[in-house]
Protein backbone atom coordinates (compact mmCIF):
# COMPACT_ATOMS: atom_id res chain seq x y z
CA UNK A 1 10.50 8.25 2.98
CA UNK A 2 12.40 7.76 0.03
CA UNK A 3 12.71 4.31 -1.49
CA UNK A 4 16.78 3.58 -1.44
CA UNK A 5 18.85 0.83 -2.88
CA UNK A 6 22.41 0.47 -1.89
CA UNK A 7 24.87 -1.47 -4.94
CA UNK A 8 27.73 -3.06 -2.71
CA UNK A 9 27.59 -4.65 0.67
CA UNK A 10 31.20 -3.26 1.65
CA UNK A 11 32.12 -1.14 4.98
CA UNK A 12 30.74 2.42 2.83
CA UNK A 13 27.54 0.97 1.65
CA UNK A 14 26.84 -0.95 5.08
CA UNK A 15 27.15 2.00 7.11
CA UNK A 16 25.67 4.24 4.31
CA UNK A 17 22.52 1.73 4.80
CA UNK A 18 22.44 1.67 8.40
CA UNK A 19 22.50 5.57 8.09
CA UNK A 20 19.76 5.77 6.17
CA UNK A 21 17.42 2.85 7.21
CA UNK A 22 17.94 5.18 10.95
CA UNK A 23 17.20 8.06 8.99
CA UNK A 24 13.67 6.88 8.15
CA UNK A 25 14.04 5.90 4.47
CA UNK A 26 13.34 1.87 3.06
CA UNK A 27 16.94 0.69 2.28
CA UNK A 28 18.09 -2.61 0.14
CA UNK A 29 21.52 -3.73 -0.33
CA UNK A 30 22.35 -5.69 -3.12
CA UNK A 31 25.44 -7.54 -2.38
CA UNK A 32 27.16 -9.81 -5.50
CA UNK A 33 28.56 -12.27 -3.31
CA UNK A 34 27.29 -14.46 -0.62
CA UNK A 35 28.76 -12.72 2.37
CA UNK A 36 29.27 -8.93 3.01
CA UNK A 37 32.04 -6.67 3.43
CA UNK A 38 33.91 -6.34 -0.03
CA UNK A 39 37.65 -5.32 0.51
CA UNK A 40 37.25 -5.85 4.26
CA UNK A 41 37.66 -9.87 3.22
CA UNK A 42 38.20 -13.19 5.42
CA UNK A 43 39.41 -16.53 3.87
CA UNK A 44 39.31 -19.39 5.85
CA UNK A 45 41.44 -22.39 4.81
CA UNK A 46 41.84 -25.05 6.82
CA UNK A 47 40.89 -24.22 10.30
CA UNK A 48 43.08 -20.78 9.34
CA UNK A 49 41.44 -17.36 9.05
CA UNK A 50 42.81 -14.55 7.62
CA UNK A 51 41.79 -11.24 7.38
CA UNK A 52 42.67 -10.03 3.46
CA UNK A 53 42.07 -6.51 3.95
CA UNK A 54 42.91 -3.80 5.99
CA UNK A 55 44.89 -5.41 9.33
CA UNK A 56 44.20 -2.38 11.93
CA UNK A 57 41.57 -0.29 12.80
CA UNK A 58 42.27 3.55 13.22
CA UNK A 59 39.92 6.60 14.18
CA UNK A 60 37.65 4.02 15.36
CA UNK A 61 35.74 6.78 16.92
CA UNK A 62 35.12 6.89 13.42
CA UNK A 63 33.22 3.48 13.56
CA UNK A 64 31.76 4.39 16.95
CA UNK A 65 29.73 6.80 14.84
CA UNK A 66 28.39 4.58 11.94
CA UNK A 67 27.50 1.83 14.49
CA UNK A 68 25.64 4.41 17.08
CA UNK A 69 23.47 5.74 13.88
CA UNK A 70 21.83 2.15 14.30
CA UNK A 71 21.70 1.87 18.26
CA UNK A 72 24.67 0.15 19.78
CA UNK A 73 28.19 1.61 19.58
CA UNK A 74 31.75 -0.13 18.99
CA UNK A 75 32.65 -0.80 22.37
CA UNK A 76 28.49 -2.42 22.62
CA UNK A 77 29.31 -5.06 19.54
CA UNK A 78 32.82 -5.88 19.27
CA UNK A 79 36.04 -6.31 21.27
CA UNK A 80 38.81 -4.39 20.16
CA UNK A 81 42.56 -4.11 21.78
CA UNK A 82 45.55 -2.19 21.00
CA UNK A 83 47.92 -3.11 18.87
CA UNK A 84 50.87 -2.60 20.80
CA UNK A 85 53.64 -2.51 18.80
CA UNK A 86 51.58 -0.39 15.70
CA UNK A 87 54.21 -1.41 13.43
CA UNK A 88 57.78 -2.96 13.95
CA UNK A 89 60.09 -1.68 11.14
CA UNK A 90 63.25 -3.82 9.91
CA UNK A 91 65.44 -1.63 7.64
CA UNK A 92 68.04 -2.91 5.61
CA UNK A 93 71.54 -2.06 7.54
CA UNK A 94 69.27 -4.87 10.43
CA UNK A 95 67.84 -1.40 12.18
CA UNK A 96 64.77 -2.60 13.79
CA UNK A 97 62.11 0.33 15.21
CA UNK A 98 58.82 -0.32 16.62
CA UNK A 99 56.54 2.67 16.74
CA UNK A 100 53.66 2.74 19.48
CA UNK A 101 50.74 5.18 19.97
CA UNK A 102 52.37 5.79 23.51
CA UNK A 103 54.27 8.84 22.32
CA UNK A 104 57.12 8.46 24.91
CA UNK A 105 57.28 5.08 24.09
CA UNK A 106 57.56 6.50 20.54
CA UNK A 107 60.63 8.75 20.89
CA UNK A 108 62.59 5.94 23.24
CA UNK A 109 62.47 3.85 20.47
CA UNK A 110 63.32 6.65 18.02
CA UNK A 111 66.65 7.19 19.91
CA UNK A 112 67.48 4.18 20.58
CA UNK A 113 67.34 2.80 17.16
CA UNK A 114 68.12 5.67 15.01
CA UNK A 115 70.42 8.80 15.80
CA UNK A 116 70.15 11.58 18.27
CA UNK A 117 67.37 14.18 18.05
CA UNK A 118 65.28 11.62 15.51
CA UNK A 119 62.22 11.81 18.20
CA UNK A 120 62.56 15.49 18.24
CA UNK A 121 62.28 15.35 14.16
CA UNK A 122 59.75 13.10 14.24
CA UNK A 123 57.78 15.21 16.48
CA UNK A 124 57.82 18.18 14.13
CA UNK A 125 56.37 15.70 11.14
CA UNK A 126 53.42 14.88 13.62
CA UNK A 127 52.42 18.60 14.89
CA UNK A 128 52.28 19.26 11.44
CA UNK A 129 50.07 16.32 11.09
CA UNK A 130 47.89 17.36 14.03
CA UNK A 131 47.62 20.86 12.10
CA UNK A 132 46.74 19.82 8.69
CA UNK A 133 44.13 17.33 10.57
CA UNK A 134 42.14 19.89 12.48
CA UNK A 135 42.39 22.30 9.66
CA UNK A 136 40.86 19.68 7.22
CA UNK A 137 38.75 17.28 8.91
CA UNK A 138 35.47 19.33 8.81
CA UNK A 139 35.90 21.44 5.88
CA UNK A 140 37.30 18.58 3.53
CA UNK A 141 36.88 14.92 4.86
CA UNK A 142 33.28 15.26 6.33
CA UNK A 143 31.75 17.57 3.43
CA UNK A 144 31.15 16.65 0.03
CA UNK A 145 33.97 17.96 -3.01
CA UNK A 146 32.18 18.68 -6.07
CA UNK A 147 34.78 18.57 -8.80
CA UNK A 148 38.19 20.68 -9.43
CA UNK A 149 36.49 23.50 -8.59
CA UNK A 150 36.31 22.75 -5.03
CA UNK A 151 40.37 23.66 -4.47
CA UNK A 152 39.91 27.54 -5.43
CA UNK A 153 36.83 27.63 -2.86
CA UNK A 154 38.27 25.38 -0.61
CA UNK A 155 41.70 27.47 -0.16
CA UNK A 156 39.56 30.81 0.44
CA UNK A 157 38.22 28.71 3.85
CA UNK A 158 40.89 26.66 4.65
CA UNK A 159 42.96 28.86 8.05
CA UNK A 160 46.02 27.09 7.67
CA UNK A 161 47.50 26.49 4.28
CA UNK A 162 50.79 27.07 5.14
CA UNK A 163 50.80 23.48 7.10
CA UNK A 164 48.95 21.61 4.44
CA UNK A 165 51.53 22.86 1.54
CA UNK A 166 49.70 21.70 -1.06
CA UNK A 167 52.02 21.58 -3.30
CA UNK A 168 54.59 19.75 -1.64
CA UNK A 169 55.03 16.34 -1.91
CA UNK A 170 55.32 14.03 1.05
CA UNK A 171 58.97 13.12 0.28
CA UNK A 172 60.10 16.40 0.10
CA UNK A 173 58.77 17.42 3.51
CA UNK A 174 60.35 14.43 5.22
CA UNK A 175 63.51 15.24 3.03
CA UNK A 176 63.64 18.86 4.68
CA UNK A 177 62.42 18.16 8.15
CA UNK A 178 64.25 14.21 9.07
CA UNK A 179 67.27 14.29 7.81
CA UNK A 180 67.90 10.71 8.84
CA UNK A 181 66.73 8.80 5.62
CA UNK A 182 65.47 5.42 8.23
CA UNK A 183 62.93 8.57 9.06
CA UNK A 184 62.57 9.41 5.71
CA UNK A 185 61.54 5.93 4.64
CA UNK A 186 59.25 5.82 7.43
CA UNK A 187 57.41 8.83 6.36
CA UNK A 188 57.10 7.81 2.71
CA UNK A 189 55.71 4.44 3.88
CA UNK A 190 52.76 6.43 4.34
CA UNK A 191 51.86 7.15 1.13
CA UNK A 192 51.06 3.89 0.58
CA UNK A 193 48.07 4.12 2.63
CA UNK A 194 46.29 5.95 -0.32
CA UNK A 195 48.04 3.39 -2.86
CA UNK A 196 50.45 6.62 -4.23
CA UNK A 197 54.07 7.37 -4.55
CA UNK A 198 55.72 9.40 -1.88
CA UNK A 199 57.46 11.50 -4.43
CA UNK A 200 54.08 12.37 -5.84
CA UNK A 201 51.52 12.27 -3.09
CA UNK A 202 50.76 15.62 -1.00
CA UNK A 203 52.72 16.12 2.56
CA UNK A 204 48.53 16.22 3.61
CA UNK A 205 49.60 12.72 4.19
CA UNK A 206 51.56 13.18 7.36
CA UNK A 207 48.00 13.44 8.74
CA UNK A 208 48.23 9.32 8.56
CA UNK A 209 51.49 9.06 11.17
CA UNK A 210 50.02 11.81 13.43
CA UNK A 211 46.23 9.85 13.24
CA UNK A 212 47.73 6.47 13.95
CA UNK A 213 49.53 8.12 17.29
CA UNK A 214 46.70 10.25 18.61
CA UNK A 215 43.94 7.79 18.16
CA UNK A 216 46.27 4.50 18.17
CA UNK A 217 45.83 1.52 16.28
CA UNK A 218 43.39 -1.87 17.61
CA UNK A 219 42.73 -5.60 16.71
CA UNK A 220 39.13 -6.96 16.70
CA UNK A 221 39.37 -10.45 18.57
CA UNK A 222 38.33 -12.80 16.30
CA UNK A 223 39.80 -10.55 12.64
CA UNK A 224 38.86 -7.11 11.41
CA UNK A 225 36.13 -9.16 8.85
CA UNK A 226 33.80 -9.18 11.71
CA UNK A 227 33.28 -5.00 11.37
CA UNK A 228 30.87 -5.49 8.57
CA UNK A 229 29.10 -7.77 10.45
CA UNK A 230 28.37 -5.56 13.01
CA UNK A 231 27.59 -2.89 10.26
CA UNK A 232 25.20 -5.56 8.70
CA UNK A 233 23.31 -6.00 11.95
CA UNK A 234 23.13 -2.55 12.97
CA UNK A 235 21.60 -1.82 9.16
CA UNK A 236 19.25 -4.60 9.79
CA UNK A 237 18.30 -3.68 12.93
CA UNK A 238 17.37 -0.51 11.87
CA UNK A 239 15.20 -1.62 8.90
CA UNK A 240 17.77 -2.04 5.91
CA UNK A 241 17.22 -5.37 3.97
CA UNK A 242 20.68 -7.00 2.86
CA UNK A 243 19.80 -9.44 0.10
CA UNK A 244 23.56 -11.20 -1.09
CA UNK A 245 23.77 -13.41 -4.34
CA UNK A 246 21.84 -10.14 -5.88
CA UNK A 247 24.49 -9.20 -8.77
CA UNK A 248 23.63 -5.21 -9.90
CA UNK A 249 24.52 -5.43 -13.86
CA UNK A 250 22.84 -2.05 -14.57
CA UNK A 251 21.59 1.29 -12.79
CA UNK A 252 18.50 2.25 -14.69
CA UNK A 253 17.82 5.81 -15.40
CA UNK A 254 14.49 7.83 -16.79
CA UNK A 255 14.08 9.85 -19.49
CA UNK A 256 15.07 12.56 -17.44
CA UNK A 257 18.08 11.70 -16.97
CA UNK A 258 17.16 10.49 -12.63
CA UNK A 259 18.20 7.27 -11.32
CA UNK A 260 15.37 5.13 -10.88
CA UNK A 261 16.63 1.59 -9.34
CA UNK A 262 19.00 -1.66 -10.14
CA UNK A 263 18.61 -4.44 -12.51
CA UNK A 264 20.29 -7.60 -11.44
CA UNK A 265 21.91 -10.48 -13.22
CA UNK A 266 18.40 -12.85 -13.63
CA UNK A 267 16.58 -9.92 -15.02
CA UNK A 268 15.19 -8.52 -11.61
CA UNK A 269 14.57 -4.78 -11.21
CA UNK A 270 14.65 -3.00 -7.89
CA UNK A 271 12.92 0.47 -8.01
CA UNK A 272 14.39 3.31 -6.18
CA UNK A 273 14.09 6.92 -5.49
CA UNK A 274 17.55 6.64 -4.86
CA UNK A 275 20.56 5.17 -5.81
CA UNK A 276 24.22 4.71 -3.52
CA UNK A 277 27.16 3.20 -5.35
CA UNK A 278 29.41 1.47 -3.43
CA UNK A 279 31.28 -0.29 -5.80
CA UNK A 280 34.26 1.03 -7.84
CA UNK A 281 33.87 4.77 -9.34
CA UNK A 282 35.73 3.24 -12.82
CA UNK A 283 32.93 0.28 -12.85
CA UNK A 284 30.27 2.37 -12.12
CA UNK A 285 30.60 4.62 -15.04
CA UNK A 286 32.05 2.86 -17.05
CA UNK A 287 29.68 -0.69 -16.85
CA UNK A 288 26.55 0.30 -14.87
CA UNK A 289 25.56 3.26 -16.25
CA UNK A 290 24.40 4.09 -20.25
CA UNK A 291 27.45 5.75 -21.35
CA UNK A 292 25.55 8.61 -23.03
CA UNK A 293 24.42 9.63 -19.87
CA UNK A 294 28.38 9.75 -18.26
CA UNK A 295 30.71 10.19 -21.03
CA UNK A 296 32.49 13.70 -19.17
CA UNK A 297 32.85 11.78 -15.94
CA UNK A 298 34.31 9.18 -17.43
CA UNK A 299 36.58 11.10 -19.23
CA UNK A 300 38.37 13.10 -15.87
CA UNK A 301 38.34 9.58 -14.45
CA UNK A 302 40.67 8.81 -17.70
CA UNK A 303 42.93 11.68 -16.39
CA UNK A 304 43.64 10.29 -12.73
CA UNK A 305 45.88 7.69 -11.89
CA UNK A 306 44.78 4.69 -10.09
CA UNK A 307 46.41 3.44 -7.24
CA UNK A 308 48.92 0.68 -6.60
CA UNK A 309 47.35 -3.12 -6.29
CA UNK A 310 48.71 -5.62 -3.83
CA UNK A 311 49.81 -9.55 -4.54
CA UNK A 312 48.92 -11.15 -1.40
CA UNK A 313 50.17 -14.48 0.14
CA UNK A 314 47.92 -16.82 2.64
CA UNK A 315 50.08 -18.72 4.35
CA UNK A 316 49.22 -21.12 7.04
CA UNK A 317 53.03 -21.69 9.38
CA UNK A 318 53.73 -24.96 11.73
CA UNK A 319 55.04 -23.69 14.92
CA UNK A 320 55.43 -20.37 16.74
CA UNK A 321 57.96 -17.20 15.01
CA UNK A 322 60.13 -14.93 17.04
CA UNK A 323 60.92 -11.86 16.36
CA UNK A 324 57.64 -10.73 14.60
CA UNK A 325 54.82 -8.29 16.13
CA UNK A 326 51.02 -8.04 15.13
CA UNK A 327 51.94 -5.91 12.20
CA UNK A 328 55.49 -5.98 10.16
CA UNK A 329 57.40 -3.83 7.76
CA UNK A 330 60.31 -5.39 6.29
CA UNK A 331 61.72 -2.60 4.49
CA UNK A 332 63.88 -3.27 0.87
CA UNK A 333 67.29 -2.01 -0.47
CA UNK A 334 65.97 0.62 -2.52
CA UNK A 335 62.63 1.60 -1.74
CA UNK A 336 62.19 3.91 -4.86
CA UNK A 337 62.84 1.09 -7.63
CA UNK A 338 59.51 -0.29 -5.95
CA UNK A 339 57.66 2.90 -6.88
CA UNK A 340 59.13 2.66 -10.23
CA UNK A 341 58.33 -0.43 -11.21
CA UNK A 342 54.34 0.26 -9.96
CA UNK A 343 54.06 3.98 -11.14
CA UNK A 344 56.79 4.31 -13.90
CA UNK A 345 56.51 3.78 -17.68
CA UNK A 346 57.05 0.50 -17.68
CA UNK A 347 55.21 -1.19 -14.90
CA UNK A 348 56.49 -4.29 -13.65
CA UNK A 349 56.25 -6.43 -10.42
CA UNK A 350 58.48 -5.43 -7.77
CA UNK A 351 61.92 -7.24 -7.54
CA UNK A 352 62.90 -6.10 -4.08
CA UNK A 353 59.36 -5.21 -2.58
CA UNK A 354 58.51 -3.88 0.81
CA UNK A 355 57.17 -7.10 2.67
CA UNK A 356 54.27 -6.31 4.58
CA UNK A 357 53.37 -9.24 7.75
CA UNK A 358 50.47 -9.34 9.46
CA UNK A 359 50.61 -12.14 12.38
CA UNK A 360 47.96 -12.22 14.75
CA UNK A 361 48.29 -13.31 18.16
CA UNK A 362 44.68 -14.61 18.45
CA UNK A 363 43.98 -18.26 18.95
CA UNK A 364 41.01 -17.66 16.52
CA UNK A 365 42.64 -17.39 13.51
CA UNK A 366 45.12 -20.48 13.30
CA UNK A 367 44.84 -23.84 15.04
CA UNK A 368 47.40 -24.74 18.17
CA UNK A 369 50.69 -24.39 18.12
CA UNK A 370 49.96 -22.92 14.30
CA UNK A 371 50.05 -19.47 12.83
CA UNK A 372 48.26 -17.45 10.04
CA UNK A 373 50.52 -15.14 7.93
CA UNK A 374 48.97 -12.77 5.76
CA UNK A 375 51.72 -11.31 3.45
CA UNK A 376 51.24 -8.59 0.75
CA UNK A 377 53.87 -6.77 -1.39
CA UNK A 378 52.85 -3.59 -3.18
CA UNK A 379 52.22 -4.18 -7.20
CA UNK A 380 50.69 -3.04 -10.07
CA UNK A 381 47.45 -2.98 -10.76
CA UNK A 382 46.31 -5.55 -13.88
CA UNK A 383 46.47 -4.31 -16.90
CA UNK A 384 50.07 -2.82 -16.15
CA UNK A 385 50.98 -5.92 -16.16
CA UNK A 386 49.28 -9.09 -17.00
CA UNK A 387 48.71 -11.43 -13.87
CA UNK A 388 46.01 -13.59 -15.89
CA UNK A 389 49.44 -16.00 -16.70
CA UNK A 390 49.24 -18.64 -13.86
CA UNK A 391 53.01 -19.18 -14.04
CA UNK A 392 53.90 -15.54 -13.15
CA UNK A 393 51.35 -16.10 -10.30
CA UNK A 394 53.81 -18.76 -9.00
CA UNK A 395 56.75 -17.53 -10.05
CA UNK A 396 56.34 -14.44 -7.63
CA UNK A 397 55.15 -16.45 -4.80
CA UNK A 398 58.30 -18.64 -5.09
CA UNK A 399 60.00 -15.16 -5.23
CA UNK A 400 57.91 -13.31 -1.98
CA UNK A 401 58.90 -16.35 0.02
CA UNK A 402 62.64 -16.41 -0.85
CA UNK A 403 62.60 -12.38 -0.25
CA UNK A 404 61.44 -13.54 3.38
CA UNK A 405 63.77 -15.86 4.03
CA UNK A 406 66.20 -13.34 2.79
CA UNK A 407 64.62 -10.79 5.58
CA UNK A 408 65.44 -13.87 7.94
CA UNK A 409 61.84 -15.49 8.13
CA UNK A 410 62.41 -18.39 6.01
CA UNK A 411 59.13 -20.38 6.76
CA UNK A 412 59.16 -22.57 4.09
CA UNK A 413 59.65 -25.59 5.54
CA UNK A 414 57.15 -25.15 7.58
CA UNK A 415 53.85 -24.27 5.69
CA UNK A 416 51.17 -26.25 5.67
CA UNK A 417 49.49 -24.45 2.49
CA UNK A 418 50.48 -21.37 0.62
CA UNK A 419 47.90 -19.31 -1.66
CA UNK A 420 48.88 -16.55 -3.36
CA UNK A 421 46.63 -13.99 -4.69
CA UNK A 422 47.36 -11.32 -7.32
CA UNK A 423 46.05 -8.02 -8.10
CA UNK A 424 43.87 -10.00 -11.18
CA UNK A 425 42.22 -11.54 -8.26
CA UNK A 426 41.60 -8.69 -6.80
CA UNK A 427 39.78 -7.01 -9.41
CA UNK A 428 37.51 -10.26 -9.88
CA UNK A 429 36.48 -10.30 -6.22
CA UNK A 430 35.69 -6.83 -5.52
CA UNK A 431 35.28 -5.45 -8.79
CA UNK A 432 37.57 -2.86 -8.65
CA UNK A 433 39.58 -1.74 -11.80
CA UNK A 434 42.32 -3.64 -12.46
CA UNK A 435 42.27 -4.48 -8.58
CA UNK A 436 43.57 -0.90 -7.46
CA UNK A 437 43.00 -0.86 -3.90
CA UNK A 438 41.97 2.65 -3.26
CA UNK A 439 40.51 3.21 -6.89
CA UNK A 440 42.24 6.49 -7.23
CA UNK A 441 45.69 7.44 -6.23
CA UNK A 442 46.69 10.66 -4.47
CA UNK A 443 49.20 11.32 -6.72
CA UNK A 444 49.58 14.92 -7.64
CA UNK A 445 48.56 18.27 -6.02
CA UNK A 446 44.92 18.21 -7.41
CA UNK A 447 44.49 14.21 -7.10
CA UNK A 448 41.94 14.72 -4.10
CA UNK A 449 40.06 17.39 -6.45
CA UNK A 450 39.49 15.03 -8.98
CA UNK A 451 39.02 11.57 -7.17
CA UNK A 452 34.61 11.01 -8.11
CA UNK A 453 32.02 12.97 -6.20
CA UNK A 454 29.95 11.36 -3.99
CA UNK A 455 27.02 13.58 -5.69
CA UNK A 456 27.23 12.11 -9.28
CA UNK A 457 26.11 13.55 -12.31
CA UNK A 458 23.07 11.53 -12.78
CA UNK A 459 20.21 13.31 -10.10
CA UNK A 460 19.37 10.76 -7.35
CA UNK A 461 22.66 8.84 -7.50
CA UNK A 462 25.42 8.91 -4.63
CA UNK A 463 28.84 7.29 -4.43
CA UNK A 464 30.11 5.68 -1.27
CA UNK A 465 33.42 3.99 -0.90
CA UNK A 466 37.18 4.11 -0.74
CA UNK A 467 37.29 5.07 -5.06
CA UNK A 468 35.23 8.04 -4.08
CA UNK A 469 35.26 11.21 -1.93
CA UNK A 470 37.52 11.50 0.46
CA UNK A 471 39.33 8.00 -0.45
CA UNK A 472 40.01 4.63 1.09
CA UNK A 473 40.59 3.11 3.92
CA UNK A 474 38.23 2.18 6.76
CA UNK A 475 38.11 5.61 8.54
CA UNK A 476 37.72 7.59 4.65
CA UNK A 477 35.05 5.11 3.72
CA UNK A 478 33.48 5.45 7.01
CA UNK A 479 33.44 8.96 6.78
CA UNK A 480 31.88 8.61 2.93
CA UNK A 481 28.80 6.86 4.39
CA UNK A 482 28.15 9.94 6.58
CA UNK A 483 28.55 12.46 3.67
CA UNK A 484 26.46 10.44 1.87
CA UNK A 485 23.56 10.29 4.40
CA UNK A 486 23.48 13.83 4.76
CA UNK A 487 23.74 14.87 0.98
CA UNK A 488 20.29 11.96 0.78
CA UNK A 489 19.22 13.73 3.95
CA UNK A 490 16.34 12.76 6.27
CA UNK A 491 12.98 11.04 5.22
């Protein structure tokens, strides 16, 4: 039985703890804040909840898994339903497409809204998906990736390289195989699940589109905040302690170089045989650990790019909205000068952004004959650009809200309180750098080769979470915590 504390109280480290505690060893979570589940956030504002993280669950087999290490499984704990449609699209020429994981449901909307033979196209986009999934789920997103090394061994084993192309970008395959560029746009959308650029990111991505159809896309009644209380009780019940308020300002290592436990912000040290990190790979090395001890990993971290931030608005809406599903895309003008401004040289926030809408249709989260809108627009991280300046803060919420009304959803009449929150904010809740979502983008062919181990340098010292191995994202991070567990092993 090995003596194991856990830095981070998000999804990774939860079900990394509950994985562990079942395997036998004595687990503690230290968690900074008060309440547990780090990017998977809720904000409640008068009699409002919103969910400020991810706003559907995929692969939840995925979460089936971490919650049955513990005892009960998803289905035992909370109530999910489909999200049905996944995602309505409004393009710019008014085109409005909503996607379903009913595939025939699928390719009626596909011809309906865009031109003949556009399900047919589509089609090919998600057998490739389905390809480069089964070829690379085992092999790549439930095994550890030591380093840049990993891509030579991992092409000798891979069986199908010719459908993961890994050195084509995700724009170019929807350039050669859509044709339609409504399609296109669709496809490159995306990327932006990893926080990358389309134009950069591998076409391994079109495993996303194919996921979110084969295994669909669900709600938990009540907001997706209350998964990492059901990954806090399983850990418990299995014999983790989760102590919040207990801030990790170092990871303490012996003189041979092993990790050894946590101290905290009043002084306290936590002994450990082992150490998991789920907190940001960037803050990790580059604030929790002596940097004699971390200088070459923190030197390839220099070399990757981090991914896009978001600036979110809160907004709590008198009356009821047509027109708007569970989850909305309103698609801009010109969807590259939004990649620009995040990834180009000179990083700015988006004039024309993509306007993402999450409305939930669950008396929960907003009071009668109210609704909660939770609004976020792609940006750059901080740091790019400097979102400390409380007047840009407004500024661009004034600006998000008159992009909506331009979209046709002019709601601000009717809000009973707007809070925005930028990518500044971000960083200071969750600690991650510069509030980068995913930590690491995937742009570039060898961007998954050099994204942080989850076997660090230092011996006895794991990292869990969406800035480590295989990325973020609920299903990645959930997938991290099993990694982890195994690489820790059984007591």
């Amino acid at each position: 039985m090995a003596r194991v504390v856990v830095v981070g109280a998000g999804v990774g480290g939860l079900a990394a703890a509950g994985r562990l505690a079942a395997a036998g060893h004595r687990v503690t979570v230290c968690e900074q804040h008060h309440e547990v589940g780090g990017k998977l956030g809720v904000a409640e504002r008068e009699g409002f909840r919103f969910d400020t993280g991810p706003s559907l669950l995929t692969l939840p087999h995925l979460l089936d898994e971490a919650l049955r290490a513990t005892g009960a499984g998803l289905d035992d704990v909370l109530e999910r339903e489909p999200v049905e449609p996944i995602a309505r699209y409004r393009y710019p020429d008014g085109t409005v497409l909503d996607t379903s994981a009913d595939p025939l449901r699928t390719a009626a909307a596909l011809e309906e809204a865009l031109t003949p033979g556009a399900s047919a196209r589509w089609q090919r986009i998600l057998t490739r998906g389905e390809r480069i999934w089964q070829a690379v789920e085992g092999p790549v997103l439930r095994r550890p990736l030591d380093g840049p090394g990993a891509a030579l061994r991992l092409g000798r084993q891979l069986r199908d390289l010719p459908a993961i192309a890994p050195h084509r970008t995700l724009r170019r395959l929807g350039q050669q195989e859509l044709g339609d560029p409504r399609l296109v746009m669709l496809l490159d959308r995306y990327a932006t699940y990893s926080g990358s650029d389309p134009r950069r990111a591998p076409a391994t991505l079109a495993t996303v589109p194919y996921a979110e159809q084969a295994f669909g896309a669900w709600y938990i009644r009540g907001g997706l905040g209350r998964i990492a209380g059901a990954l806090r009780d399983g850990a418990e019940a299995a014999g983790a302690i989760v102590r919040t308020g207990a801030d990790v300002t170092a990871i303490e290592v012996d003189h041979t170089g092993r990790a050894r436990g946590v101290r905290l912000a009043d002084g306290e040290r936590v002994p450990a045989d082992v150490v998991v990190a789920n907190t940001d790979a960037a803050h990790l090395y580059r604030d929790l650990l002596p940097a004699g001890v971390t200088g070459r990993t923190r030197a390839r971290l220099a070399r990757v790019e981090p991914s896009l931030s978001g600036f979110t608005l809160l907004l709590g809406v008198r009356g009821t909205t047509p027109g708007l599903a569970h989850h909305n895309v309103l698609f801009p003008a010109d969807y590259d000068a939004e990649f620009d401004a995040i990834f180009g040289p000179w990083p700015r926030p988006v004039r024309d952004p993509t306007l993402y809408v999450v409305r939930t249709d669950d008396p929960a989260v907003a009071p009668a004959g109210h609704e909660a809108w939770f609004v976020l627009v792609n940006a750059p991280r901080q740091g790019a650009v400097d979102w400390a300046e409380p007047a840009r803060v407004d500024r661009y919420a004034e600006h998000v809200l008159d992009r909506l009304a331009a979209h046709g959803f002019d709601v601000r009449s009717r809000l009973v309180f707007c809070e925005a929150r930028s990518p500044l904010e971000l960083a200071r809740r969750t600690r991650a750098d510069g509030g980068a979502i995913y930590g690491t983008s995937s742009n570039g062919p060898r961007a998954a080769f050099l994204r942080p181990s989850n076997r660090s340098p230092v011996p006895g010292l794991f990292l869990v979470g969406g800035s480590s191995h295989p990325g973020g994202g609920l299903p990645l991070v959930l997938l991290s915590s099993g990694i982890v567990a195994d690489l820790v092993g059984p007591a």
